[in-house]
PDB file of N, CA and C in Angstrom:
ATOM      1  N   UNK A   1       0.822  -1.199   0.000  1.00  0.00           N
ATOM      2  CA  UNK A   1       0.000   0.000   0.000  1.00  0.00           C
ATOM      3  C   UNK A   1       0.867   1.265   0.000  1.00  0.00           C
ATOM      4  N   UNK A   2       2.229   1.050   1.045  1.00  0.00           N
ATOM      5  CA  UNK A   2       3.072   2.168   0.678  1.00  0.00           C
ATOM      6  C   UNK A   2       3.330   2.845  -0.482  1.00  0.00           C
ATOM      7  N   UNK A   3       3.725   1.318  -1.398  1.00  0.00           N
ATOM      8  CA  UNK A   3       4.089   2.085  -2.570  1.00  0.00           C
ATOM      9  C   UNK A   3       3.299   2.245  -3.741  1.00  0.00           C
ATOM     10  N   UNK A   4       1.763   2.098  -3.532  1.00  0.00           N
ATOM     11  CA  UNK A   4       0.681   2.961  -4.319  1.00  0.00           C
ATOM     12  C   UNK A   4       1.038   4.500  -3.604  1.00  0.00           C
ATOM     13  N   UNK A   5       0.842   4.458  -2.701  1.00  0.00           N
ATOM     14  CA  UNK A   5       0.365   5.795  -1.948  1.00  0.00           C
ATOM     15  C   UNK A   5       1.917   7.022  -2.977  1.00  0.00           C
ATOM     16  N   UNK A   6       3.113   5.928  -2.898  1.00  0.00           N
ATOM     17  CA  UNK A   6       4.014   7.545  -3.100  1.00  0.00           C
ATOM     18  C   UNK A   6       3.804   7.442  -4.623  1.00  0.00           C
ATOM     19  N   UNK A   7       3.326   5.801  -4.881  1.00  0.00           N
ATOM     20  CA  UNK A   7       3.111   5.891  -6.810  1.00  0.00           C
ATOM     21  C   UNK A   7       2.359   7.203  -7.289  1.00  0.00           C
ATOM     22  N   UNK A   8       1.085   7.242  -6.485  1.00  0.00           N
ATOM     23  CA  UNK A   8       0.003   8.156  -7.054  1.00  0.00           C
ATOM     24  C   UNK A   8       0.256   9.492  -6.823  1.00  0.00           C
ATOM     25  N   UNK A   9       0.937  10.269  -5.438  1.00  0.00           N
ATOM     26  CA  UNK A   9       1.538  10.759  -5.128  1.00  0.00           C
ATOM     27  C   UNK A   9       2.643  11.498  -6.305  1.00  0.00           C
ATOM     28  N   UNK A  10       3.400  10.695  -6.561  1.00  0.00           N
ATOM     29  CA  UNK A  10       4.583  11.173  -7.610  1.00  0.00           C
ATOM     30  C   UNK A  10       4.158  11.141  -8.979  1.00  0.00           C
ATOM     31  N   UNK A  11       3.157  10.750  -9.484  1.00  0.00           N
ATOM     32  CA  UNK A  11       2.435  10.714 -10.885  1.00  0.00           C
ATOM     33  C   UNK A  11       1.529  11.857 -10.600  1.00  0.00           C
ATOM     34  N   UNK A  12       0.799  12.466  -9.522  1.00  0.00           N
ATOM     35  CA  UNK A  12       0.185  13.677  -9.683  1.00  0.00           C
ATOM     36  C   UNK A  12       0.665  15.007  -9.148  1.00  0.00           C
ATOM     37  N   UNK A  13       1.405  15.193  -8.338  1.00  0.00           N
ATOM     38  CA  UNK A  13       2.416  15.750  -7.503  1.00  0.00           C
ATOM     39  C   UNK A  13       3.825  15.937  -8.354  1.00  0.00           C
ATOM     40  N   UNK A  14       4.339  16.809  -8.104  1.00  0.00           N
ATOM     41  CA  UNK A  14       6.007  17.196  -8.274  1.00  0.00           C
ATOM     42  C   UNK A  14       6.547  17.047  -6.993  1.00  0.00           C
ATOM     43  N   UNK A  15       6.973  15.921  -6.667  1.00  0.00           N
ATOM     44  CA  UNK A  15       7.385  15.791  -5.586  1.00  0.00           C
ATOM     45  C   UNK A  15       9.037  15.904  -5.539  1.00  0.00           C
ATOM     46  N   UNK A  16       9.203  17.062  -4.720  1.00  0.00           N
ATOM     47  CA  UNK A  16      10.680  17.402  -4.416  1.00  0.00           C
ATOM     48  C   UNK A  16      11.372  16.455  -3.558  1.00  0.00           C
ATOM     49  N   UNK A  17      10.649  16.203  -1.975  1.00  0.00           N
ATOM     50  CA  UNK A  17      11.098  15.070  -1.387  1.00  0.00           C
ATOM     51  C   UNK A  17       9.569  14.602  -1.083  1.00  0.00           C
ATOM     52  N   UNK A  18       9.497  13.167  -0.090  1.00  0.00           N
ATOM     53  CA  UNK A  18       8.508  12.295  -0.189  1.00  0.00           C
ATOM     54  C   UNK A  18       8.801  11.672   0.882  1.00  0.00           C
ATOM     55  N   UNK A  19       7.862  11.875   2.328  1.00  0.00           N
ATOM     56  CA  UNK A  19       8.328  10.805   2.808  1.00  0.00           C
ATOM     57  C   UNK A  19       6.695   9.615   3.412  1.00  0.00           C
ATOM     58  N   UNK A  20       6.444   8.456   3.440  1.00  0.00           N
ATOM     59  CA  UNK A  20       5.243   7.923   3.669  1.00  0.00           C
ATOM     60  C   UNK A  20       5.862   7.493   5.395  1.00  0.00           C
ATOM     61  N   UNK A  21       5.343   7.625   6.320  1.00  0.00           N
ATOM     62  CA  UNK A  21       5.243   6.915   7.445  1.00  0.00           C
ATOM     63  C   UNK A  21       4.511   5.866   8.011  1.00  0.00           C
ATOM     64  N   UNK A  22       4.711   4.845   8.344  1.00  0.00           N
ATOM     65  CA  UNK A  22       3.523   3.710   8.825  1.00  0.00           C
ATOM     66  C   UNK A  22       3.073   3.965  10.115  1.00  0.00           C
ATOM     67  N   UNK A  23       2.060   4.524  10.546  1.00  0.00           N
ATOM     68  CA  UNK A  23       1.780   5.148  12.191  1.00  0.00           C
ATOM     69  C   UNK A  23       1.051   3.967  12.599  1.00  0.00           C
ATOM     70  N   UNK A  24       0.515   3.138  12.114  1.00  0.00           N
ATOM     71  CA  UNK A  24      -0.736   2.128  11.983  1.00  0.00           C
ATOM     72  C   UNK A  24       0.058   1.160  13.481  1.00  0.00           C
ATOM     73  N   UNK A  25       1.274   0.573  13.649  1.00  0.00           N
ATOM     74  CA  UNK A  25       1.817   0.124  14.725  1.00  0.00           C
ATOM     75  C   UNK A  25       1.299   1.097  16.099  1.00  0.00           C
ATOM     76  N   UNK A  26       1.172   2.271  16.201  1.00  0.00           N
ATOM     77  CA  UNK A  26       1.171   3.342  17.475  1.00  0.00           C
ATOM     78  C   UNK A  26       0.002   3.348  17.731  1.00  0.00           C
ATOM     79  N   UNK A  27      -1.179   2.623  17.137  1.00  0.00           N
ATOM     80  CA  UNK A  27      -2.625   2.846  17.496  1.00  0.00           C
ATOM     81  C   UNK A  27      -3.240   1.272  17.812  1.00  0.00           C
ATOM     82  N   UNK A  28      -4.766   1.641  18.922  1.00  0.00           N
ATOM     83  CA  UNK A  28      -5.275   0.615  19.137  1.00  0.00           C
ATOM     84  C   UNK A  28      -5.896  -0.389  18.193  1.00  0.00           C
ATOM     85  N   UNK A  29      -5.862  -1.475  18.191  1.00  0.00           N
ATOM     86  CA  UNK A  29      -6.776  -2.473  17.733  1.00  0.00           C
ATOM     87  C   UNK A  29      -5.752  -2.914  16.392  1.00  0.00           C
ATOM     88  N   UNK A  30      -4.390  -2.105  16.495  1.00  0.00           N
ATOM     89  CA  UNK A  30      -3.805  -2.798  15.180  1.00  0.00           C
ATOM     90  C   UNK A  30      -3.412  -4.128  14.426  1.00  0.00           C
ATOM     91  N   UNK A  31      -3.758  -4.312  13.236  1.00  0.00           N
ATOM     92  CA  UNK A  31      -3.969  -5.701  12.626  1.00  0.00           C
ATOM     93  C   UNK A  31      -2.897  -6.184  12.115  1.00  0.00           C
ATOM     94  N   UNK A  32      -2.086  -5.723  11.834  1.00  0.00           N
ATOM     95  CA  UNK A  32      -0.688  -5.762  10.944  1.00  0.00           C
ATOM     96  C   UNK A  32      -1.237  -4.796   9.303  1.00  0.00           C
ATOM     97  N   UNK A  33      -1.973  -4.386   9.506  1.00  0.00           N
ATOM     98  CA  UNK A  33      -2.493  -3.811   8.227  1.00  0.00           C
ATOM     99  C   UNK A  33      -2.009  -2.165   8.078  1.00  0.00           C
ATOM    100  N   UNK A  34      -1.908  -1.444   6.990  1.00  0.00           N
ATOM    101  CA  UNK A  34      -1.842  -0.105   7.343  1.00  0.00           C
ATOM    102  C   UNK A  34      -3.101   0.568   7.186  1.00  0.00           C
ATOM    103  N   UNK A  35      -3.414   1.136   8.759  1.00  0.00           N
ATOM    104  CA  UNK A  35      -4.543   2.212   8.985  1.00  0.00           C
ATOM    105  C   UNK A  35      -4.580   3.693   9.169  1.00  0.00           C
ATOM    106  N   UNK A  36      -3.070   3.930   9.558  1.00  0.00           N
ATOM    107  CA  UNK A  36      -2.363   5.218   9.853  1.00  0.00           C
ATOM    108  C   UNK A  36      -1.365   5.762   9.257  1.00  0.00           C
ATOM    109  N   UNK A  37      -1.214   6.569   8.132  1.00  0.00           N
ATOM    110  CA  UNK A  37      -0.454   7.219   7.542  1.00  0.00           C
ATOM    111  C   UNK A  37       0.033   8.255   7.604  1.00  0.00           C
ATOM    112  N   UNK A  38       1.172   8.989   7.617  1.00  0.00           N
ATOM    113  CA  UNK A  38       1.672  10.191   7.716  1.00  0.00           C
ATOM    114  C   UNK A  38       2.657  10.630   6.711  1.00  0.00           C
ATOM    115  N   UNK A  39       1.753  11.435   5.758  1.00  0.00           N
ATOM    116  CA  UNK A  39       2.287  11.778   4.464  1.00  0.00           C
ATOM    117  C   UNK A  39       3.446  13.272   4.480  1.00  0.00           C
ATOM    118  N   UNK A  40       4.814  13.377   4.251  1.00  0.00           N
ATOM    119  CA  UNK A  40       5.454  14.133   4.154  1.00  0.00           C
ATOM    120  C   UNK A  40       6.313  14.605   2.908  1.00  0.00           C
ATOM    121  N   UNK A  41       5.332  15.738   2.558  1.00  0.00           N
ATOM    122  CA  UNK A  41       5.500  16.201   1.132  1.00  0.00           C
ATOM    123  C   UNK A  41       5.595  17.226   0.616  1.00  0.00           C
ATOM    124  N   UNK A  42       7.258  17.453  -0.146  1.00  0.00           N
ATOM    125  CA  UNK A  42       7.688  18.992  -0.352  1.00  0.00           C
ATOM    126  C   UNK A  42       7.011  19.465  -1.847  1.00  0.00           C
ATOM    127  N   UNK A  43       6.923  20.344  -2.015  1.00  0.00           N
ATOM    128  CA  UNK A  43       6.676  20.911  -3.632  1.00  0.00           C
ATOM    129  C   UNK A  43       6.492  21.977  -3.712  1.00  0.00           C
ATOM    130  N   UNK A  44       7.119  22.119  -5.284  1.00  0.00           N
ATOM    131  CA  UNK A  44       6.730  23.345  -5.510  1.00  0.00           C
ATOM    132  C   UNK A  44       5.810  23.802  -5.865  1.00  0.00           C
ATOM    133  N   UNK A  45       4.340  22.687  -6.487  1.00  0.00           N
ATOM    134  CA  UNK A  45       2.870  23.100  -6.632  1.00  0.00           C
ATOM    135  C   UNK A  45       2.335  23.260  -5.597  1.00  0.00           C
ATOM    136  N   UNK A  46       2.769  23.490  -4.269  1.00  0.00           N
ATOM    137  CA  UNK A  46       2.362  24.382  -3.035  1.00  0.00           C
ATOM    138  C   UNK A  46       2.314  25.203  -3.086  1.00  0.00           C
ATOM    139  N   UNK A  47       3.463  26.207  -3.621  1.00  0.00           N
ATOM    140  CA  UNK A  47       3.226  27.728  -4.081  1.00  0.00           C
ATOM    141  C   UNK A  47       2.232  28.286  -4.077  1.00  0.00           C
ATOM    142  N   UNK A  48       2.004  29.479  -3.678  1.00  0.00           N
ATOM    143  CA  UNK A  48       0.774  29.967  -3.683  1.00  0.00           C
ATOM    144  C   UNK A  48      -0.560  29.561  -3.201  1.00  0.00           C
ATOM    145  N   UNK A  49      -0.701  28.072  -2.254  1.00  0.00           N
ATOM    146  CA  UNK A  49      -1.765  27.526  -2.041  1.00  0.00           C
ATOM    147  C   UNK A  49      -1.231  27.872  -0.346  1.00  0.00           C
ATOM    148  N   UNK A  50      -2.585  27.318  -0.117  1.00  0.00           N
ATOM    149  CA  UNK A  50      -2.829  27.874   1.380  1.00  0.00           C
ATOM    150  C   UNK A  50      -3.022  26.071   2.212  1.00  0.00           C
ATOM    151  N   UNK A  51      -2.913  25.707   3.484  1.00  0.00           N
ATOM    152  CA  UNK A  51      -2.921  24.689   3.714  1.00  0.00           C
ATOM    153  C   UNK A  51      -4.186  23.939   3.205  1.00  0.00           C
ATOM    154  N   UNK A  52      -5.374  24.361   2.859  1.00  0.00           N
ATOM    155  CA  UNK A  52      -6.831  23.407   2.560  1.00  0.00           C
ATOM    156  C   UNK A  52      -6.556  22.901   1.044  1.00  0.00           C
ATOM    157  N   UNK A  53      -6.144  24.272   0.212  1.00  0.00           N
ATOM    158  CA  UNK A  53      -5.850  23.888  -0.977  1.00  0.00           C
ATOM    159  C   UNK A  53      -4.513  22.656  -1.082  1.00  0.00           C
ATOM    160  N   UNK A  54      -3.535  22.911  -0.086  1.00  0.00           N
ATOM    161  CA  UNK A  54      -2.363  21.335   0.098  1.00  0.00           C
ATOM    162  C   UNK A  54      -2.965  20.566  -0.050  1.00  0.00           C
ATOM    163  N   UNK A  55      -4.013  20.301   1.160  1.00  0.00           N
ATOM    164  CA  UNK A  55      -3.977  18.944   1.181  1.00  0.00           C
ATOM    165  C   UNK A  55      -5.262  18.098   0.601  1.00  0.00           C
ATOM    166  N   UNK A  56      -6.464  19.281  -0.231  1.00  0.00           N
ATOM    167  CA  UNK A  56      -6.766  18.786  -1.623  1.00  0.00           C
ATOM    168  C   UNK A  56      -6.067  18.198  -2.626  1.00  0.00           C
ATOM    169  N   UNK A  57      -5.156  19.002  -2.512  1.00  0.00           N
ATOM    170  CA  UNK A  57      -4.621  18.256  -3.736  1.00  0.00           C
ATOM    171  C   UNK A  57      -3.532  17.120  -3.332  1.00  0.00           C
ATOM    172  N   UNK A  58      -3.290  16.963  -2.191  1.00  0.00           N
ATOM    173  CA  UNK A  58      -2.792  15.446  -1.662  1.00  0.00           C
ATOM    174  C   UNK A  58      -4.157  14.132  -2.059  1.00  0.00           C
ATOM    175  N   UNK A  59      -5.260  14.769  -1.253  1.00  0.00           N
ATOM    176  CA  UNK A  59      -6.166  13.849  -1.112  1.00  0.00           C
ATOM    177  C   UNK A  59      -6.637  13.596  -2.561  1.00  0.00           C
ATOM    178  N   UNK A  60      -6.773  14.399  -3.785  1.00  0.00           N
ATOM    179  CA  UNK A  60      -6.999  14.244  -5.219  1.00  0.00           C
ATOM    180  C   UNK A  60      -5.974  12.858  -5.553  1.00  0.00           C
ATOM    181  N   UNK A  61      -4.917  13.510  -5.473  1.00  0.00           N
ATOM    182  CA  UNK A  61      -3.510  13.024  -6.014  1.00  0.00           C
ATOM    183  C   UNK A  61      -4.070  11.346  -5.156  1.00  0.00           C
ATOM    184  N   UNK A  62      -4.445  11.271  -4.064  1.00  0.00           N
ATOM    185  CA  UNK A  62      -4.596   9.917  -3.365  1.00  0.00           C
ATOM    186  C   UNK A  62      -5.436   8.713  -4.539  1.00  0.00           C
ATOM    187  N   UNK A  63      -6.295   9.601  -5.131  1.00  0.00           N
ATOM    188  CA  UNK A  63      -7.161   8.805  -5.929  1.00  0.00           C
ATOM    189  C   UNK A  63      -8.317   7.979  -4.705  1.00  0.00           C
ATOM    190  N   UNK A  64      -8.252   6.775  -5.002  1.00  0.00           N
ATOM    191  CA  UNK A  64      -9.332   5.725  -3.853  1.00  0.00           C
ATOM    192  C   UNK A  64      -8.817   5.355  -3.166  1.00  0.00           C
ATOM    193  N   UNK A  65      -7.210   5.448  -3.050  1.00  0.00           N
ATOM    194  CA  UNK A  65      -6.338   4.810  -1.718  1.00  0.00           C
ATOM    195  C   UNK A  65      -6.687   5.739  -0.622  1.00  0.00           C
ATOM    196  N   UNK A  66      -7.804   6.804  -0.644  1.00  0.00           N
ATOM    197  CA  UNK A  66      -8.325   7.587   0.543  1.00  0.00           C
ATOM    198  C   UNK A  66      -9.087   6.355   1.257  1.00  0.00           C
ATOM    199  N   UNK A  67      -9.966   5.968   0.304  1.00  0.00           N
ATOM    200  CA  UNK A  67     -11.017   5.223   1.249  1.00  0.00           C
ATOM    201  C   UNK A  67     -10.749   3.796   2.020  1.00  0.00           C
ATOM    202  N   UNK A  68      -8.796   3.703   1.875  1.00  0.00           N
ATOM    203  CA  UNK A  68      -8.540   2.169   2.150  1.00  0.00           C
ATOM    204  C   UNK A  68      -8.081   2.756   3.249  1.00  0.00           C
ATOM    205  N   UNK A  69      -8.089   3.919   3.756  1.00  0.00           N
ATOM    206  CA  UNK A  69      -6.821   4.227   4.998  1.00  0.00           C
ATOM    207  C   UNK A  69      -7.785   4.916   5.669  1.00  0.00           C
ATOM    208  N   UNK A  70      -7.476   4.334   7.501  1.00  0.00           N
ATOM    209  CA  UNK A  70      -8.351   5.093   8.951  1.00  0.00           C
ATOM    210  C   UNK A  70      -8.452   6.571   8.828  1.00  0.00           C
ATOM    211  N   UNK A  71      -6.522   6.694   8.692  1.00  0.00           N
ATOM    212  CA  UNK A  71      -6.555   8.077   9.171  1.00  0.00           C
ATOM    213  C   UNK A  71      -4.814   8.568   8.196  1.00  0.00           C
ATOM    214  N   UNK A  72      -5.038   9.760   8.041  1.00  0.00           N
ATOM    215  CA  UNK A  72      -4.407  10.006   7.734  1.00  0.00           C
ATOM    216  C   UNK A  72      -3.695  11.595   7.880  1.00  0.00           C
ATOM    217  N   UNK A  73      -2.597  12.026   8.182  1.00  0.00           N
ATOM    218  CA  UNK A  73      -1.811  12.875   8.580  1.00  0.00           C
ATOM    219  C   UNK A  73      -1.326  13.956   7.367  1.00  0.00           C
ATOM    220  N   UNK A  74      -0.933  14.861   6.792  1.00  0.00           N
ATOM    221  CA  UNK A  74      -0.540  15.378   5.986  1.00  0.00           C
ATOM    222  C   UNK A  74       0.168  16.697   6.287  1.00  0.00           C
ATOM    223  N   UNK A  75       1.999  16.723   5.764  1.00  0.00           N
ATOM    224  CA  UNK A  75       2.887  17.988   6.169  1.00  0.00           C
ATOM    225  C   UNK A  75       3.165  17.976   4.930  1.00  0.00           C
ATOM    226  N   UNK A  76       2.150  19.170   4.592  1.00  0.00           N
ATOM    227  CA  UNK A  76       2.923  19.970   2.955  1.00  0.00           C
ATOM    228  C   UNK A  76       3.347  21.259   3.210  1.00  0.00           C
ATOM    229  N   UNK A  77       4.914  21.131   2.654  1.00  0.00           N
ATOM    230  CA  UNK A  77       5.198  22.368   2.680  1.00  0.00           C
ATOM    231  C   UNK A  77       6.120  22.756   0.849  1.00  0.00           C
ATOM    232  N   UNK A  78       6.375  23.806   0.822  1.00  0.00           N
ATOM    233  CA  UNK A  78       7.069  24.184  -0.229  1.00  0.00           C
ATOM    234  C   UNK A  78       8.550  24.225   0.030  1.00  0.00           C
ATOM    235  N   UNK A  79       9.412  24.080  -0.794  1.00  0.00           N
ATOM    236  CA  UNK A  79      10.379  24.115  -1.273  1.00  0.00           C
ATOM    237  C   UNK A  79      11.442  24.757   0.318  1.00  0.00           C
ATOM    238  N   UNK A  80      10.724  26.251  -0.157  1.00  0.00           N
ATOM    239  CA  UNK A  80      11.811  27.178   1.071  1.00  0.00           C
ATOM    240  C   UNK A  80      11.307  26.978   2.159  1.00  0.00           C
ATOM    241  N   UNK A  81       9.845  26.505   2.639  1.00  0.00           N
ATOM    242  CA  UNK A  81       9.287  26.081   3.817  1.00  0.00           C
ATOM    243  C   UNK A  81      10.379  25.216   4.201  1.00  0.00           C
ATOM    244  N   UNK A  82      10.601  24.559   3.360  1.00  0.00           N
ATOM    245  CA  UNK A  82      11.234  23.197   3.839  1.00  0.00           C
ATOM    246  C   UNK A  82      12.770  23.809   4.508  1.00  0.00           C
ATOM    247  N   UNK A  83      13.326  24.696   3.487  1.00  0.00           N
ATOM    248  CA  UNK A  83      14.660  24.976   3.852  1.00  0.00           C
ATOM    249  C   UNK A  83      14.598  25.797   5.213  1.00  0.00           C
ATOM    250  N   UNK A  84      13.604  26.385   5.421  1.00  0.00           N
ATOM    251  CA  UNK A  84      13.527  27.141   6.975  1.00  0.00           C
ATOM    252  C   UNK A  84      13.585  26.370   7.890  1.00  0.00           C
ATOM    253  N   UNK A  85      12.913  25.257   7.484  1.00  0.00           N
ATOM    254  CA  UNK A  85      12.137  24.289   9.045  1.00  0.00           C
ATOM    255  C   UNK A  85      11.932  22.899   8.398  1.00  0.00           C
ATOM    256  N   UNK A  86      12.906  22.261   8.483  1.00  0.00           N
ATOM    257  CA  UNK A  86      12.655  20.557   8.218  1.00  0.00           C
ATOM    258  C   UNK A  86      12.131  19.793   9.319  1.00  0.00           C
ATOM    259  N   UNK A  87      11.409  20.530   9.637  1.00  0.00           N
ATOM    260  CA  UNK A  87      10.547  19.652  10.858  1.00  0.00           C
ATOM    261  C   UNK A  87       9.290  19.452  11.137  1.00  0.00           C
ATOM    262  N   UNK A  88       8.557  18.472  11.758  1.00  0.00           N
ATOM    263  CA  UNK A  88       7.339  18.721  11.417  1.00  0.00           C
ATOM    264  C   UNK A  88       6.647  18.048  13.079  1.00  0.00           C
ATOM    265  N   UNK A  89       5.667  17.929  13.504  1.00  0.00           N
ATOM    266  CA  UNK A  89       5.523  17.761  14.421  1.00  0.00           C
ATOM    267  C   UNK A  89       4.843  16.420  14.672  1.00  0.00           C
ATOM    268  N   UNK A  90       5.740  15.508  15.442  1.00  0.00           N
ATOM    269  CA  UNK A  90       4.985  14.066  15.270  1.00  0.00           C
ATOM    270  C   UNK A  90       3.665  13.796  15.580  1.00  0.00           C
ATOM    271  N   UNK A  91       3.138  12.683  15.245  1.00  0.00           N
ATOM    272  CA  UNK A  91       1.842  11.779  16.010  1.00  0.00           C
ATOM    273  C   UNK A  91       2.091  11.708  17.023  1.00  0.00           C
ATOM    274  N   UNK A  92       0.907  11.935  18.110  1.00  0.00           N
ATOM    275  CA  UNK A  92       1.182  11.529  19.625  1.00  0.00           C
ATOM    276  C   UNK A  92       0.881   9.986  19.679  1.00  0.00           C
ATOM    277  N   UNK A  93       1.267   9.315  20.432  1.00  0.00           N
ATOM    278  CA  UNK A  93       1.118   7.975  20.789  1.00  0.00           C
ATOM    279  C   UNK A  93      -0.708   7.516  21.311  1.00  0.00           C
ATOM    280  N   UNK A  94      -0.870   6.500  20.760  1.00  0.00           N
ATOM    281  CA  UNK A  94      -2.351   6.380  20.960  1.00  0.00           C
ATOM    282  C   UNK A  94      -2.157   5.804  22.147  1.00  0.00           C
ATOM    283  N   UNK A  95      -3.548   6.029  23.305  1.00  0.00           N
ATOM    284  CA  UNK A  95      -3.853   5.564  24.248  1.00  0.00           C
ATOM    285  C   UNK A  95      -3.363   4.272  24.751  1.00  0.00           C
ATOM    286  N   UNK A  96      -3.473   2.896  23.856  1.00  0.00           N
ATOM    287  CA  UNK A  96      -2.996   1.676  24.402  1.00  0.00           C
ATOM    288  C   UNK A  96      -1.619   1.601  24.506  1.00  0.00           C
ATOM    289  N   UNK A  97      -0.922   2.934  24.313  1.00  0.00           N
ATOM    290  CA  UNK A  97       0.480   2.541  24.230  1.00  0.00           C
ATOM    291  C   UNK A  97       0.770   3.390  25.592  1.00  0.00           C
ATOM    292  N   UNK A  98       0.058   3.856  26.172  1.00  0.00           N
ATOM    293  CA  UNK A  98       0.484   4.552  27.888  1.00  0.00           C
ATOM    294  C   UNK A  98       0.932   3.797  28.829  1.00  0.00           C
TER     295      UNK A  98
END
């Protein structure tokens, strides 16, 4: 499933860097399946968009691999975003893991 997600991703997207995370281990009731994703994605078709318009066009770019995944996370930034601040702020740990 990972590698639909950066397939579709990089066929609709200009993706500068790319990173997919598996969060699906950090949450309750996990199956070995992926339910939790955390998409990290630079570009320069960010430009000029505002965060709702990002992550439309993440969730476009997803195609139907939206409707196979719980939940999903999304850090779009642009190019010089990126060069200011390569950081992004993790998932907190789900409840069964306290």
């Amino acid at each position: 499933m990972i590698n639909n997600i950066k397939e579709n991703l990089t066929k609709n997207i200009c993706c500068n860097h790319l990173e997919i995370i598996d969060e699906s281990p950090n949450h309750g009731g996990y199956s070995g399946s992926l339910s939790h994703v955390k998409i990290l994605v630079i570009s320069e078709d960010f430009e000029g968009l505002n965060l709702i318009k990002r992550h439309q066009l993440v969730y476009k770019a997803l195609e139907n691999l939206v409707s196979k995944i719980h939940a999903i996370s999304i850090v779009s930034k642009t190019i010089d975003e990126w060069k200011k601040s390569p950081d992004f702020i993790p998932s907190p740990d789900c409840a069964k893991n306290k």
